[in-house]
Protein backbone atom coordinates (compact mmCIF):
# COMPACT_ATOMS: atom_id res chain seq x y z
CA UNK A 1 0.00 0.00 0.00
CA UNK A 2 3.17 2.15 0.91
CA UNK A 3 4.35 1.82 -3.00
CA UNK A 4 0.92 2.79 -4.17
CA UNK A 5 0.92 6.22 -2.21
CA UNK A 6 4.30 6.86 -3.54
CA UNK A 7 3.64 6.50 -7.10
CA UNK A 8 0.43 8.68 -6.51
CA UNK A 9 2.55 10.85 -4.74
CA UNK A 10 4.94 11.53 -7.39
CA UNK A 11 2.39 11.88 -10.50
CA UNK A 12 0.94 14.68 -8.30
CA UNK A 13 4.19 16.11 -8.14
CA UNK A 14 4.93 16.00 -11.87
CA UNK A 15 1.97 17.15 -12.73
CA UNK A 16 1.49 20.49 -10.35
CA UNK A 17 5.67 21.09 -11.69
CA UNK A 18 3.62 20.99 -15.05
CA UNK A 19 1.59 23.56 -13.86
CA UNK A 20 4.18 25.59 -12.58
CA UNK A 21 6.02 25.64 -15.48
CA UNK A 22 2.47 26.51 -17.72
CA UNK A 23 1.60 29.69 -15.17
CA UNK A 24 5.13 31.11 -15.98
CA UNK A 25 5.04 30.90 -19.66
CA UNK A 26 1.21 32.41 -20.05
CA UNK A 27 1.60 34.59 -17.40
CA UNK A 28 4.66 36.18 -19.28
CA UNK A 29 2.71 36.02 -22.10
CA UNK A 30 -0.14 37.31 -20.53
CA UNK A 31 2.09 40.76 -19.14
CA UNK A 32 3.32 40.88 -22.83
CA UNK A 33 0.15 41.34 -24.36
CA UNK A 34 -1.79 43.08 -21.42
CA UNK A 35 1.28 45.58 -22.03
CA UNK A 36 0.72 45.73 -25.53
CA UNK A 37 -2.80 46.33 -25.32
CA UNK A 38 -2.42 49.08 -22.65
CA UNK A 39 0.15 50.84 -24.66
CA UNK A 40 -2.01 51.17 -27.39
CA UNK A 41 -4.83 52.64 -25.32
CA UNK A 42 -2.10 55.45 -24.66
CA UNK A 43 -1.15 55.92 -27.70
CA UNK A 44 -4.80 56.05 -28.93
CA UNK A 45 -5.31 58.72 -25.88
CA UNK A 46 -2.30 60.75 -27.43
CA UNK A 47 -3.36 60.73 -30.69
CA UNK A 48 -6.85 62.07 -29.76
CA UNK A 49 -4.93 65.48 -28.03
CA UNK A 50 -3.25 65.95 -31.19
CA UNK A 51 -5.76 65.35 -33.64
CA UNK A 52 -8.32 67.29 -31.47
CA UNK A 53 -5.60 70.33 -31.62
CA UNK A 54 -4.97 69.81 -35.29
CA UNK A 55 -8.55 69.93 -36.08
CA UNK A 56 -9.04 73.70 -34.32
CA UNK A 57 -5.96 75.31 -36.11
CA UNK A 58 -6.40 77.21 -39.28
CA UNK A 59 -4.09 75.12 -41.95
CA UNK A 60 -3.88 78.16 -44.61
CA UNK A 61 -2.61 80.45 -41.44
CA UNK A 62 -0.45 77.96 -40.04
CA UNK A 63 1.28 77.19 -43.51
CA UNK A 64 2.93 80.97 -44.49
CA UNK A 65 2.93 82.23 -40.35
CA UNK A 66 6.67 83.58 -38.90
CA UNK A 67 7.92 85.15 -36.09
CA UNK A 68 6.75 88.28 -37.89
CA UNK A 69 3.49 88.10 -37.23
CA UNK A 70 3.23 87.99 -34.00
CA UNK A 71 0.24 90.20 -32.73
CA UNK A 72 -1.34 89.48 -36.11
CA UNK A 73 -4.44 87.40 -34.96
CA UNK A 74 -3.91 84.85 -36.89
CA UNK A 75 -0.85 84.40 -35.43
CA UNK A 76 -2.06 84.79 -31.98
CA UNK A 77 -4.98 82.70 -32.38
CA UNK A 78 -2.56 79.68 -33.05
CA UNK A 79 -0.63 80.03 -29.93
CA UNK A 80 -3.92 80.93 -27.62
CA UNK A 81 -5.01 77.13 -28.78
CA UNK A 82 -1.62 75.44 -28.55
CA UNK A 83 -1.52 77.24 -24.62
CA UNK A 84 -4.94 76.22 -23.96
CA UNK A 85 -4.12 72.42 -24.08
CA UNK A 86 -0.93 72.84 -22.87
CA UNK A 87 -2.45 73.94 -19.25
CA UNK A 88 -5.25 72.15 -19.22
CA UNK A 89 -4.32 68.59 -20.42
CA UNK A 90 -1.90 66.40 -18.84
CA UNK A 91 1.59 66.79 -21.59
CA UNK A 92 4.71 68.45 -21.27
CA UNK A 93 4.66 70.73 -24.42
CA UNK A 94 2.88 71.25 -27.40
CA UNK A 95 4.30 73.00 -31.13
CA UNK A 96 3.84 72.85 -34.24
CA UNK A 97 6.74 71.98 -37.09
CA UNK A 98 6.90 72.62 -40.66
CA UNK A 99 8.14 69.73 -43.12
CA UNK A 100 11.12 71.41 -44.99
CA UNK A 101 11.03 67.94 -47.58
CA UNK A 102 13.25 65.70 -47.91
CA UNK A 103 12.66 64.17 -45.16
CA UNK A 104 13.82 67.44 -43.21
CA UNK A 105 11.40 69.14 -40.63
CA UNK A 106 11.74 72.73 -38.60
CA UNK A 107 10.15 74.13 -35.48
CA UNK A 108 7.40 76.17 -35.91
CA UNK A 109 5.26 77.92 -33.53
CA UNK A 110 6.28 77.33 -29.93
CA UNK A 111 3.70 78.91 -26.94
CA UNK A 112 5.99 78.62 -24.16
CA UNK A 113 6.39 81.54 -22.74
CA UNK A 114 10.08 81.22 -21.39
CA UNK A 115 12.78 79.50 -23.68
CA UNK A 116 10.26 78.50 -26.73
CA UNK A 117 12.25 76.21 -28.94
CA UNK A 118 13.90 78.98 -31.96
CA UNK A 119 11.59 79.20 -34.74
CA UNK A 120 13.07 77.08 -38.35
CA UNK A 121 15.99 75.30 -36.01
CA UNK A 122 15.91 71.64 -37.23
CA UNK A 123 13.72 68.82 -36.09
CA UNK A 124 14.76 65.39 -34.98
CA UNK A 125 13.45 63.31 -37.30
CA UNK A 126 10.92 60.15 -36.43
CA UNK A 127 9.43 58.16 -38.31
CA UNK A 128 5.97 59.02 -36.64
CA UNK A 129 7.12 62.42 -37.81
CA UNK A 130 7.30 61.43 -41.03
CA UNK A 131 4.13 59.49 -41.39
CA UNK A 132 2.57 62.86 -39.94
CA UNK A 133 4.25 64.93 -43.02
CA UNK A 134 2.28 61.92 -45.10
CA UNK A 135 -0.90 63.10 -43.83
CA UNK A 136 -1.61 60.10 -41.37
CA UNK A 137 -1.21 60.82 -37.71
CA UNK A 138 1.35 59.13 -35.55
CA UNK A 139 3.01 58.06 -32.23
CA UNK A 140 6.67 57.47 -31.59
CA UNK A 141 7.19 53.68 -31.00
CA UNK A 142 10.32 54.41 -28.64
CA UNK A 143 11.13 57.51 -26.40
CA UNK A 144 14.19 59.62 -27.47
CA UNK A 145 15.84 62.71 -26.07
CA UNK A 146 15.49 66.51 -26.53
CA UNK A 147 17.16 69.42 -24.59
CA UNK A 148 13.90 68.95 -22.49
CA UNK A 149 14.55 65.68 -21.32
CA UNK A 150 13.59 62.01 -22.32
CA UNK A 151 9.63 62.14 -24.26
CA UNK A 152 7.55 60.29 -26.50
CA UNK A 153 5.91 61.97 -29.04
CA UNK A 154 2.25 61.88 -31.39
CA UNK A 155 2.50 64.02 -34.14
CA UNK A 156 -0.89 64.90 -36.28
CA UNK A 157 -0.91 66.55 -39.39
CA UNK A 158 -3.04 69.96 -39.79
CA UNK A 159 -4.47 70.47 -43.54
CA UNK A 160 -5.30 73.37 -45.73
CA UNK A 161 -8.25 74.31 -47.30
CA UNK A 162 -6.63 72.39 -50.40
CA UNK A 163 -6.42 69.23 -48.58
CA UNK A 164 -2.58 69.54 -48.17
CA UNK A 165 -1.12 68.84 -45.28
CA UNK A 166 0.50 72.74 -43.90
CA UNK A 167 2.14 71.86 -40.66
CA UNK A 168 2.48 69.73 -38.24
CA UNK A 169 0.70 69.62 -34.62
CA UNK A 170 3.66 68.01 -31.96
CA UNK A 171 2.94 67.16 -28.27
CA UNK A 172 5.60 65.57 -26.00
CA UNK A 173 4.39 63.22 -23.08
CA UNK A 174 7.34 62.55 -20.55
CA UNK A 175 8.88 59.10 -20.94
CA UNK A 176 7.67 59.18 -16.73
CA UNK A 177 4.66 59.85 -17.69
CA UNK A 178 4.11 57.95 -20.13
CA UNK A 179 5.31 54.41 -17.64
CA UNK A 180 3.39 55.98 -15.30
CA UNK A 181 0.70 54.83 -16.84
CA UNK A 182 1.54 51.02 -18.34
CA UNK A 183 3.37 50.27 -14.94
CA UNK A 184 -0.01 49.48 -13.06
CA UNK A 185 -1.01 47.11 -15.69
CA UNK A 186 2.59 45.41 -15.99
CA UNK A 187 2.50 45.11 -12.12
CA UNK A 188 -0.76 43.85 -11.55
CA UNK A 189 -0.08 41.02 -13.89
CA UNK A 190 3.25 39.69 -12.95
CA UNK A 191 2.65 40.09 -9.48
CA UNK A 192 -0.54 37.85 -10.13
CA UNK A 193 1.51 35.82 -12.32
CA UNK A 194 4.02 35.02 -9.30
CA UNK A 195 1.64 34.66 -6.58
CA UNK A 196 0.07 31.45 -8.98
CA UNK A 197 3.56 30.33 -8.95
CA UNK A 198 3.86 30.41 -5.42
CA UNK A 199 0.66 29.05 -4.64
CA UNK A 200 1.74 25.93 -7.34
CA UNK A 201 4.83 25.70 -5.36
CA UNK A 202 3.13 25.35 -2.55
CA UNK A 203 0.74 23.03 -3.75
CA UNK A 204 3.98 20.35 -4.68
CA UNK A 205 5.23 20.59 -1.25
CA UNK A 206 1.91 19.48 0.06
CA UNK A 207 1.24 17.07 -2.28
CA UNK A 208 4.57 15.46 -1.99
CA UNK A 209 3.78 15.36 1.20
CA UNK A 210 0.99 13.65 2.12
CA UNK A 211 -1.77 10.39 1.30
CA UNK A 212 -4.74 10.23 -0.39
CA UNK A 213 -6.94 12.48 2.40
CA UNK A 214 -4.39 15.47 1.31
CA UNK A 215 -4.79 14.56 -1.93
CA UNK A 216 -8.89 15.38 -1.73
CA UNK A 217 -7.46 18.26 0.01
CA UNK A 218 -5.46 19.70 -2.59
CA UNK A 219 -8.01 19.45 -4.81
CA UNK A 220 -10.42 22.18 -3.02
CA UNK A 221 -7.04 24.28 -2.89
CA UNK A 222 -7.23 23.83 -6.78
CA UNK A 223 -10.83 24.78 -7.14
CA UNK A 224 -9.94 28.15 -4.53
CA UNK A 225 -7.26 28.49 -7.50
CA UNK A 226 -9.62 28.58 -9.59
CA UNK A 227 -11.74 31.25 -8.36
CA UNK A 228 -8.74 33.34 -7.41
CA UNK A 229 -8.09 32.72 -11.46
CA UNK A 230 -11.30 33.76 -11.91
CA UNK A 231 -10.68 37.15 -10.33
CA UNK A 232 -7.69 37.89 -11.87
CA UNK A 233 -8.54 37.13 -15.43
CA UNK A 234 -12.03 39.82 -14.76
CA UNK A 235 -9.31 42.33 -13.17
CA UNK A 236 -7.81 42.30 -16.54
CA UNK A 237 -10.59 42.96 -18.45
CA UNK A 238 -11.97 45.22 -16.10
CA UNK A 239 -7.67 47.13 -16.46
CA UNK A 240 -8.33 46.83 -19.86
CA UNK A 241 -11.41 47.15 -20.71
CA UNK A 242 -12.69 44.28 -22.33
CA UNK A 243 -16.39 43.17 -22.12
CA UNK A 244 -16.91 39.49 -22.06
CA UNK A 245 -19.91 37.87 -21.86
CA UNK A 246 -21.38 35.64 -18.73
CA UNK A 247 -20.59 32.90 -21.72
CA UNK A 248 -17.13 33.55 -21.53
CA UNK A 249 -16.58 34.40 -18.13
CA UNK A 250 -17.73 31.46 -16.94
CA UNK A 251 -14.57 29.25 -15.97
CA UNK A 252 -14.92 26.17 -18.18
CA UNK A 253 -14.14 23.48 -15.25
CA UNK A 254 -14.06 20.11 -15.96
CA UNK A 255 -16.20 18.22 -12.85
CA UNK A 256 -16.03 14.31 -12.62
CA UNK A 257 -18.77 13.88 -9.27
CA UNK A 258 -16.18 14.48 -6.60
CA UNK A 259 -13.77 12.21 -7.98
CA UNK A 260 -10.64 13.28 -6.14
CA UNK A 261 -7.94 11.47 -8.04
CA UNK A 262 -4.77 12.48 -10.28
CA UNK A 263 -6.58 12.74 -13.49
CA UNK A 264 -9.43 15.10 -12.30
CA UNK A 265 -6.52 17.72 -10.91
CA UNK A 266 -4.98 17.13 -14.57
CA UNK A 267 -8.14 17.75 -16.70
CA UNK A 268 -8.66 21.07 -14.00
CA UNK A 269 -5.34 22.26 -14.86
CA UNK A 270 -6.07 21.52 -18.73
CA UNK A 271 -9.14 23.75 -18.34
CA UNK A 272 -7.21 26.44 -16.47
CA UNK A 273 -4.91 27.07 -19.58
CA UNK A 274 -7.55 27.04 -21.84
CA UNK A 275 -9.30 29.46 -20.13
CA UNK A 276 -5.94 31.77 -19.81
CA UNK A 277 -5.57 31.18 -23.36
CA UNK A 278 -9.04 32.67 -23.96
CA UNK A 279 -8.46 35.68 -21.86
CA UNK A 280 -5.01 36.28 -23.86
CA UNK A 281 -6.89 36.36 -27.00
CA UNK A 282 -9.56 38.79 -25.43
CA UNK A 283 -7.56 41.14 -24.36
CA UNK A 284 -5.26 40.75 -27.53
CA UNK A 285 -8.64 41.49 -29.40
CA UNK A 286 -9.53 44.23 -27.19
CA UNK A 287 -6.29 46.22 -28.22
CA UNK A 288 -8.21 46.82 -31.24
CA UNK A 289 -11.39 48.11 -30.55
CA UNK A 290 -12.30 51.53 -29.77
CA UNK A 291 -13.18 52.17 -26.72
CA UNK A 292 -16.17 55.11 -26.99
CA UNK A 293 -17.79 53.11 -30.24
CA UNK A 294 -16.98 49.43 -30.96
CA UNK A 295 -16.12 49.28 -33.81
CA UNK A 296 -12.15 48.73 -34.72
CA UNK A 297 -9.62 51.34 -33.82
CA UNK A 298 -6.39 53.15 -35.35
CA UNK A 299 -4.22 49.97 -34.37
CA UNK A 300 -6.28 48.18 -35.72
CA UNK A 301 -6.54 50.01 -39.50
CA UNK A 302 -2.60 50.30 -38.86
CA UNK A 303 -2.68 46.32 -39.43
CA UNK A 304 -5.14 46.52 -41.79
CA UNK A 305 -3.60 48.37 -43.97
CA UNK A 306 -0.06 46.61 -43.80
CA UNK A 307 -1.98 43.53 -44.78
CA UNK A 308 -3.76 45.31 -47.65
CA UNK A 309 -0.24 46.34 -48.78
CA UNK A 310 0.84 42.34 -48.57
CA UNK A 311 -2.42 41.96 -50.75
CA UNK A 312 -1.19 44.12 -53.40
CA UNK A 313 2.63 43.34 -53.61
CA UNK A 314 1.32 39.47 -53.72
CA UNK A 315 -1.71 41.02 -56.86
CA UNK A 316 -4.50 39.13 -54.66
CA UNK A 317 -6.25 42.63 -53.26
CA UNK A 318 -9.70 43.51 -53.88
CA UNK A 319 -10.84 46.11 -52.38
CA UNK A 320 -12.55 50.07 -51.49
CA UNK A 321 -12.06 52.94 -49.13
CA UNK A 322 -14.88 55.02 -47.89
CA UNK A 323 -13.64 58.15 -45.67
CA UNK A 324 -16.28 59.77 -43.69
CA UNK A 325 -16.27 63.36 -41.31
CA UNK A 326 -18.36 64.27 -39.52
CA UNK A 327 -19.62 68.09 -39.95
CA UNK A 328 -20.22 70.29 -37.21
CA UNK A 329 -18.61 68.33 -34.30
CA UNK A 330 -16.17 70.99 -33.20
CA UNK A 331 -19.56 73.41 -32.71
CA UNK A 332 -21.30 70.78 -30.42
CA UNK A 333 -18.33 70.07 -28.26
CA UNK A 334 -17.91 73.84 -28.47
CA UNK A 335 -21.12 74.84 -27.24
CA UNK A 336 -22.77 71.88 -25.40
CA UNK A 337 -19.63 70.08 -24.06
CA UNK A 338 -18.24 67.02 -25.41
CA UNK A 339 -20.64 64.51 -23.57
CA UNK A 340 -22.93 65.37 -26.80
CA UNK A 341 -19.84 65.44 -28.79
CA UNK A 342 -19.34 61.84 -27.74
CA UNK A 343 -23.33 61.56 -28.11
CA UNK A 344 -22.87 62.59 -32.03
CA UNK A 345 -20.27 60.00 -32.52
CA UNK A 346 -22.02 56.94 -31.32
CA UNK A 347 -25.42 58.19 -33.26
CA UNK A 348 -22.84 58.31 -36.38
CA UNK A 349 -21.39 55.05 -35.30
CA UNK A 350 -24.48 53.25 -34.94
CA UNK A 351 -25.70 54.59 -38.80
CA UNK A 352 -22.36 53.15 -40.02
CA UNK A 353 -23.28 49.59 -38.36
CA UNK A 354 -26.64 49.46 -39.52
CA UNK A 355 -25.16 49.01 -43.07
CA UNK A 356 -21.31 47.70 -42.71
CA UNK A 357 -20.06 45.12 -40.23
CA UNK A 358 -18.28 46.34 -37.31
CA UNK A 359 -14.88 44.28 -38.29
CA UNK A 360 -14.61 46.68 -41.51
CA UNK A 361 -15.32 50.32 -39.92
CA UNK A 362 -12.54 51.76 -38.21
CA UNK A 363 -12.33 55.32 -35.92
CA UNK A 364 -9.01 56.59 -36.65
CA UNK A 365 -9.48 60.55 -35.15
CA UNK A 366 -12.22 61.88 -33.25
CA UNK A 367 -14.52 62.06 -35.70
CA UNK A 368 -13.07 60.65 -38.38
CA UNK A 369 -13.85 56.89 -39.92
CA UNK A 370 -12.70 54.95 -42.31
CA UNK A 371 -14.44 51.97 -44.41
CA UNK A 372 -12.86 49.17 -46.07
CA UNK A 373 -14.55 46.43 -48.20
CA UNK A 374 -13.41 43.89 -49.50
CA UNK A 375 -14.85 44.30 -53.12
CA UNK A 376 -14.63 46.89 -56.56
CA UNK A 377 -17.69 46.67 -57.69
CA UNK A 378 -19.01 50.19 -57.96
CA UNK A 379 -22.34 49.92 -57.63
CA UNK A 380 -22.24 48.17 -54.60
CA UNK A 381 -19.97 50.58 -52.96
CA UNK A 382 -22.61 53.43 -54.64
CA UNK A 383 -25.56 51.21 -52.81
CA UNK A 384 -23.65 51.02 -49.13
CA UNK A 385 -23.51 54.68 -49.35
CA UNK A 386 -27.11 55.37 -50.18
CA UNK A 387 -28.24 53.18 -47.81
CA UNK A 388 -26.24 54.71 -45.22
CA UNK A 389 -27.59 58.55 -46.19
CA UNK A 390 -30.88 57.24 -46.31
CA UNK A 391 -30.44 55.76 -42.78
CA UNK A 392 -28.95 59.69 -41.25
CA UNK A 393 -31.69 61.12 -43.15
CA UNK A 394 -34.33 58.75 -40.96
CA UNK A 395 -32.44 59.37 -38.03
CA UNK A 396 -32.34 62.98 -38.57
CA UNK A 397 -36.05 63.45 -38.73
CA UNK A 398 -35.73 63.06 -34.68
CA UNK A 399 -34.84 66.45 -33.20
CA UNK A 400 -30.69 65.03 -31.42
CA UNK A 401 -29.85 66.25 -27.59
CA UNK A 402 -26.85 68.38 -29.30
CA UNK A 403 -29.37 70.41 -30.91
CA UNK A 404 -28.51 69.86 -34.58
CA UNK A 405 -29.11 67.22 -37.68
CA UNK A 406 -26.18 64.33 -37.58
CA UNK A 407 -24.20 64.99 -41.10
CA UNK A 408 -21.20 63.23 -42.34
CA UNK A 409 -19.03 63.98 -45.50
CA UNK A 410 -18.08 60.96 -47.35
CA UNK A 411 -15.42 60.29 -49.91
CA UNK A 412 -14.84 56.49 -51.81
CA UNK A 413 -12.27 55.22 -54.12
CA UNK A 414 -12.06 51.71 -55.47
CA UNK A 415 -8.55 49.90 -55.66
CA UNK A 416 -7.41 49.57 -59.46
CA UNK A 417 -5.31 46.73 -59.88
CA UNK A 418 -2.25 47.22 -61.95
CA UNK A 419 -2.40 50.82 -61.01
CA UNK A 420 -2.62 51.21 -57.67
CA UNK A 421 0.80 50.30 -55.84
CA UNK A 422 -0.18 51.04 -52.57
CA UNK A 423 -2.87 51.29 -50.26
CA UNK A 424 -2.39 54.71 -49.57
CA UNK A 425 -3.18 55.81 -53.29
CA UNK A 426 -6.52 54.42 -53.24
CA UNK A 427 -7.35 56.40 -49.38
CA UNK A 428 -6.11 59.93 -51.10
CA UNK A 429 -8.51 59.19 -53.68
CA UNK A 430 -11.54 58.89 -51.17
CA UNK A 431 -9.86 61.30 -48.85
CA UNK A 432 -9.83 64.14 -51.79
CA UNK A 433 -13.41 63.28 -52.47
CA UNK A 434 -14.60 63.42 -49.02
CA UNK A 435 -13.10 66.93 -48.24
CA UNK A 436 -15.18 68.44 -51.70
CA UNK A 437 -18.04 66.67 -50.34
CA UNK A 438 -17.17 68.39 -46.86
CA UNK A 439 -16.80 71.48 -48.65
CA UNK A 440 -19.45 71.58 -50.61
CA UNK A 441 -21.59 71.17 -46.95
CA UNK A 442 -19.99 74.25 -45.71
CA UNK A 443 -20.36 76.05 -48.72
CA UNK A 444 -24.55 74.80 -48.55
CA UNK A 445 -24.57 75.70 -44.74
CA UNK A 446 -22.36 79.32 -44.85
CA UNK A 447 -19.59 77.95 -43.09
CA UNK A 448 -16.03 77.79 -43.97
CA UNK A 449 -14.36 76.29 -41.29
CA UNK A 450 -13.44 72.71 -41.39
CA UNK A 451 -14.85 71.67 -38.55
């Protein structure tokens, strides 16, 4: 009988040093994408300051300004903004630089009032930089050093009334700040990670340790393992705010009628990692889903569109761009605050899913989306669109709580194969077309501004 316990004793052993050894690789996995997903919730948070200052500057101004102006309103209309969110939002500075070409970039207008970086010394360059200059707004991918100190920066591009890009918006977040934020998440989840470990360590010692009764006892230690699982896996969604169902929160244990024996702890721990595996993938997915709307975020149409360039190197793509802008956002927020701002996005959200699927509409600014289908047939892309203006027209016959009609300006361009050589030639297309049709609503409604 001796023997017997000792060979029970062992397989326990082997198979909780099993355990041990799956908790540290997922939970290192599960800090590397829990980090991952966090850090693009900052950089979407970023992004939003600088396209929310980009949108209220005057492009045509900004473009032919100098240090000559100054007093000129124009001039002094710029640097009133660019103070204004520099004291009351949480970054370090905020300028504006001019793209000299090449690949070479200047400082423009600086607001501080005490050693204001010298206007057309040179910029570092980025490559977020760059992709600004391109029209598409970015966020440094690693911190890098300025007379300042150590930052990371989001750059958004500020257009003219031709639909050129005329400067540059730049706001520096301190690298501090900046860890400030992911460190919570990073902590939380390896701290987690190594009190499993410890508790699995544990768990050997007692089961190496004792007979059959311990063995029932270990597994209610497993099942308190569980639950303790449980509650970490719904602190991470609730740290990064994903929204599972009571479907998938529900811990997929595997129960064999109080059976307390060596393969009902081993089918446990089997449904333990597929339930961590789950959670991984959740919050993976989460990383690309705006947070206000639903529906799929810049990250997200990042990917997209590096896999729509694969597509088109490989000559396998098929596919259109709608670009959409809203009209009249800036006034709501403005006047009424931007709880109906954020009121005007979801209405304009919720027209764009009651004729596309969620996985193709992407919010890459604050009110700016972008569509992408996965055909080139014209009339189809025609009948999406008419659907969609019938379905704001409906809506519109409502009186909103931000006091005015929801209206979007739309653009579309259709990928021409053998012509096209990147994705980005087919977006300019629908982008060009969507600021005439944005003009044209101004034009109809007496109002010039962008916004």
């Amino acid at each position: 009988m001796k023997r017997k316990v000792d060979m029970t004793s062992r397989y326990m052993a082997l198979l909780v040093a099993i355990l041990f050894i799956v908790i540290a690789i997922l939970g290192g996995l599960l800090t590397y994408q829990s980090s991952s997903a966090m850090r693009s919730q900052i950089n979407a948070r970023m992004l939003d300051i600088t396209n929310t200052a980009a949108a209220m500057l005057d492009g045509d101004v900004l473009r032919d300004v100098t240090p000559d102006d100054r007093g000129e309103p124009g001039y002094e209309e710029i640097i009133m903004i660019l103070r204004e969110f520099r004291q009351n939002i949480e970054l370090d500075y905020i300028y504006c630089i001019k793209d000299a070409g090449n690949k070479q970039f200047t400082y423009g207008l600086d607001p501080i009032f005490n050693d204001p970086e010298h206007f057309g010394s040179p910029a570092a360059y980025t490559e977020a930089l760059y992709t600004a200059s391109r029209g598409m707004p970015a966020v440094d991918v690693n911190s890098h050093f300025d007379k300042w100190g150590e930052v990371y920066t989001a750059y958004s591009p500020v257009f003219g009334s031709d639909g050129r890009v005329a400067g540059i918006v730049a706001v520096d977040f301190a690298k501090d700040w900046y860890d400030s934020k992911l460190a919570p998440m990073i902590w939380t989840t390896v701290i987690s990670a190594v009190s499993s470990l410890l508790l699995a360590l544990a768990i050997v010692m007692m089961l190496t340790s004792k007979n059959r009764q311990r063995i029932r006892m270990v597994n209610g230690q497993l099942n308190e393992f569980a639950d303790n699982f449980d509650k970490l896996m719904q602190e991470v969604r609730n740290m990064s705010g994903v929204n599972a169902s009571e479907e998938n929160t529900n811990r997929r244990a595997v129960e064999h009628d109080g059976d307390d024996t060596v393969d009902s702890i081993r089918m446990k721990i089997l449904s333990l990692q597929d339930e961590l595996y789950f959670q991984i993938a959740s919050v993976k997915e989460q990383a690309y889903i705006d947070g206000l709307t639903g529906v799929r975020n810049k990250a997200s149409y990042l990917n997209t569109e590096k896999r729509i360039n694969e597509m088109i190197q490989s000559d396998t793509a098929a596919f259109s761009v709608i670009v959409l802008d809203m009209n009249g956002l800036k006034s709501i927020n403005d006047k009424l605050g931007h709880e109906f701002g954020d009121m005007a996005i979801i209405d304009a959200t919720n027209a764009l899913s009651s004729v596309y699927d969620k996985s193709e509409i992407f919010r890459i600014g604050g009110d700016e989306f972008i569509v992408i289908l996965n055909t080139i047939s014209e009339p189809e892309v025609q009948n999406g669109i008419s659907r969609l203006e019938y379905r704001i027209a409906s809506d519109n016959i409502n009186e909103k709580p931000y006091k005015k009609p929801l209206s979007i300006s739309m653009g579309f361009a259709i990928y021409r194969q053998g012509e096209d050589k990147e994705y980005k030639e087919v977006f300019h297309r629908a982008d060009k077309r969507m600021y005439e049709d944005k003009a044209a609503y101004y034009l109809k409604h007496g109002d010039r501004r962008r916004r």
